[in-house]
C-alpha atoms as a PDB file:
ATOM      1  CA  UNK A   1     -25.681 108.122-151.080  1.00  0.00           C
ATOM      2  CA  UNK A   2     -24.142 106.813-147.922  1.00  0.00           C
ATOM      3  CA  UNK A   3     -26.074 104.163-145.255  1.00  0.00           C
ATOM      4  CA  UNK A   4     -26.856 107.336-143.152  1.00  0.00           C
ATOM      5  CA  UNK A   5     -29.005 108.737-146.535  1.00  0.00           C
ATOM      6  CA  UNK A   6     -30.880 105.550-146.866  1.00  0.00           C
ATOM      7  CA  UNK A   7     -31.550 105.616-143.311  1.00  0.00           C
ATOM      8  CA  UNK A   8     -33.415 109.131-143.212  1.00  0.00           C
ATOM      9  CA  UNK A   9     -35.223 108.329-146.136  1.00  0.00           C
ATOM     10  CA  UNK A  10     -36.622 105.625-144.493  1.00  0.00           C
ATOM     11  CA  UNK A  11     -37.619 107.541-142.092  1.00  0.00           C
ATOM     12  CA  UNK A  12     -39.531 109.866-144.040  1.00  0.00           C
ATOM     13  CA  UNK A  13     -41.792 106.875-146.143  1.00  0.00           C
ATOM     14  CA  UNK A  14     -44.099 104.311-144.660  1.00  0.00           C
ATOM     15  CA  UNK A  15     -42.252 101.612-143.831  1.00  0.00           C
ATOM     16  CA  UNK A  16     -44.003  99.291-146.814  1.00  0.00           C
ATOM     17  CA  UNK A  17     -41.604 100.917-149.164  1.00  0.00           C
ATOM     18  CA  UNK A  18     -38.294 100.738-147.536  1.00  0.00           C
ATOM     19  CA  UNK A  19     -37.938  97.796-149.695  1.00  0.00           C
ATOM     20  CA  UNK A  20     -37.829 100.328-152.539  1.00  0.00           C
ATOM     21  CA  UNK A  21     -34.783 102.177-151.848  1.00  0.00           C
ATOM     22  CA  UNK A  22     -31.128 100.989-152.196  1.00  0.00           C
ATOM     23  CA  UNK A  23     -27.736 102.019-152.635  1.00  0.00           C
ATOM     24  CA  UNK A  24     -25.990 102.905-155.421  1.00  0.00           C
ATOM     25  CA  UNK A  25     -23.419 100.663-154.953  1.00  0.00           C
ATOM     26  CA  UNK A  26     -25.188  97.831-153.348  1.00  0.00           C
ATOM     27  CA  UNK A  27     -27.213  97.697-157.153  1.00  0.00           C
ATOM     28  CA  UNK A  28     -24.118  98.014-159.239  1.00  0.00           C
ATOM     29  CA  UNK A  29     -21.977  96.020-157.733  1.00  0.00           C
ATOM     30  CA  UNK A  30     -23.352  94.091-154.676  1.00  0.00           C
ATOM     31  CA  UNK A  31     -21.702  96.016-151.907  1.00  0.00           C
ATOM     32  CA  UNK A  32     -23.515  97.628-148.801  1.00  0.00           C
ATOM     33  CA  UNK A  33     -20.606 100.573-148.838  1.00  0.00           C
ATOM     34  CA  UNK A  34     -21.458 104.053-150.316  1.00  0.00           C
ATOM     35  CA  UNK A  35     -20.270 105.935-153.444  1.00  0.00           C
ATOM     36  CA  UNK A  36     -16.628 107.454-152.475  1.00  0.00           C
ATOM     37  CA  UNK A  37     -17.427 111.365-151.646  1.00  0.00           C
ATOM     38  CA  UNK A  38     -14.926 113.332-153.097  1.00  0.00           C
ATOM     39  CA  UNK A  39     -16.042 116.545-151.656  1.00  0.00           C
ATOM     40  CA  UNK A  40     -12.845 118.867-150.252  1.00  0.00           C
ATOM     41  CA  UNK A  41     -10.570 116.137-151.516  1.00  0.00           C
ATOM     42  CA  UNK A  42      -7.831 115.823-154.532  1.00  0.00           C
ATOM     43  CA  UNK A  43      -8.833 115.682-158.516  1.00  0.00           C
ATOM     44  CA  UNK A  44      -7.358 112.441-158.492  1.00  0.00           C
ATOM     45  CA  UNK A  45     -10.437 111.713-155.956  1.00  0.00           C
ATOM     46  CA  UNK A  46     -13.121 113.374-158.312  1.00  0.00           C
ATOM     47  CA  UNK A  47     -11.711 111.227-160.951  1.00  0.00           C
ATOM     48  CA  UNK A  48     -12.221 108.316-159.159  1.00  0.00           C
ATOM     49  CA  UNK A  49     -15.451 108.753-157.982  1.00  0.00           C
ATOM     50  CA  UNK A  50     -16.647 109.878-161.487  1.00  0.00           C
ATOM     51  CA  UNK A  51     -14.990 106.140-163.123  1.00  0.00           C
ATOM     52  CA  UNK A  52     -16.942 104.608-159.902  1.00  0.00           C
ATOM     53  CA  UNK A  53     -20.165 106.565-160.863  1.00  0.00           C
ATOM     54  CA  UNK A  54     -19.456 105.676-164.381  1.00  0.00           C
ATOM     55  CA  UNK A  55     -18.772 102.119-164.370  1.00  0.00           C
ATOM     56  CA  UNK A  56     -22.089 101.619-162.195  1.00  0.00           C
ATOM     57  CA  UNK A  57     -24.384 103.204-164.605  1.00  0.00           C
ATOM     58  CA  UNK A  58     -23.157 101.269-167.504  1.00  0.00           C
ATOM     59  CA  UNK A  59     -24.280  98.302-165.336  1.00  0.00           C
ATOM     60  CA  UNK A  60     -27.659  99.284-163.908  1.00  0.00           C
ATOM     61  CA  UNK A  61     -28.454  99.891-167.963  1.00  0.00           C
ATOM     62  CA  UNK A  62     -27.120  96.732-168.517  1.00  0.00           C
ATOM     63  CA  UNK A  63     -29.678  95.316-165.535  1.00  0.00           C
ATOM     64  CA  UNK A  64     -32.146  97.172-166.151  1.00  0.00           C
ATOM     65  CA  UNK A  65     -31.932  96.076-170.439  1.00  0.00           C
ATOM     66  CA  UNK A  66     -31.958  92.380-169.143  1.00  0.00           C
ATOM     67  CA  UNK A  67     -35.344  93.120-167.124  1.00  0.00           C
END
């Protein structure tokens, strides 16, 4: 999900629970910058982006364990 995502989300809930939704990225690994979109692109790109997607789910369990 890029900024543009989070941004018509928003606009679709009341505005009490923008607080609610985040990025992938900006969970993960503290950055405001959306998950690379390999779409159209190399394999070496899908490979990326599936170590990137990887990576930050091994540490939102980790986050969400310490919770």
């Amino acid at each position: 999900m890029e900024h543009f995502h989070l941004v018509e989300i928003q606009k679709r809930l009341p505005y009490a629970n923008w607080r609610r939704i985040h990025l992938f990225n900006e969970i993960c690994f503290g950055e405001k910058t959306g998950v690379p979109d390999p779409s159209g692109d190399t394999g070496y790109m899908y490979a990326h982006t599936l170590r990137h997607l990887e990576e930050g789910c091994v540490i939102l369990v980790q986050k969400i364990s310490k919770m």
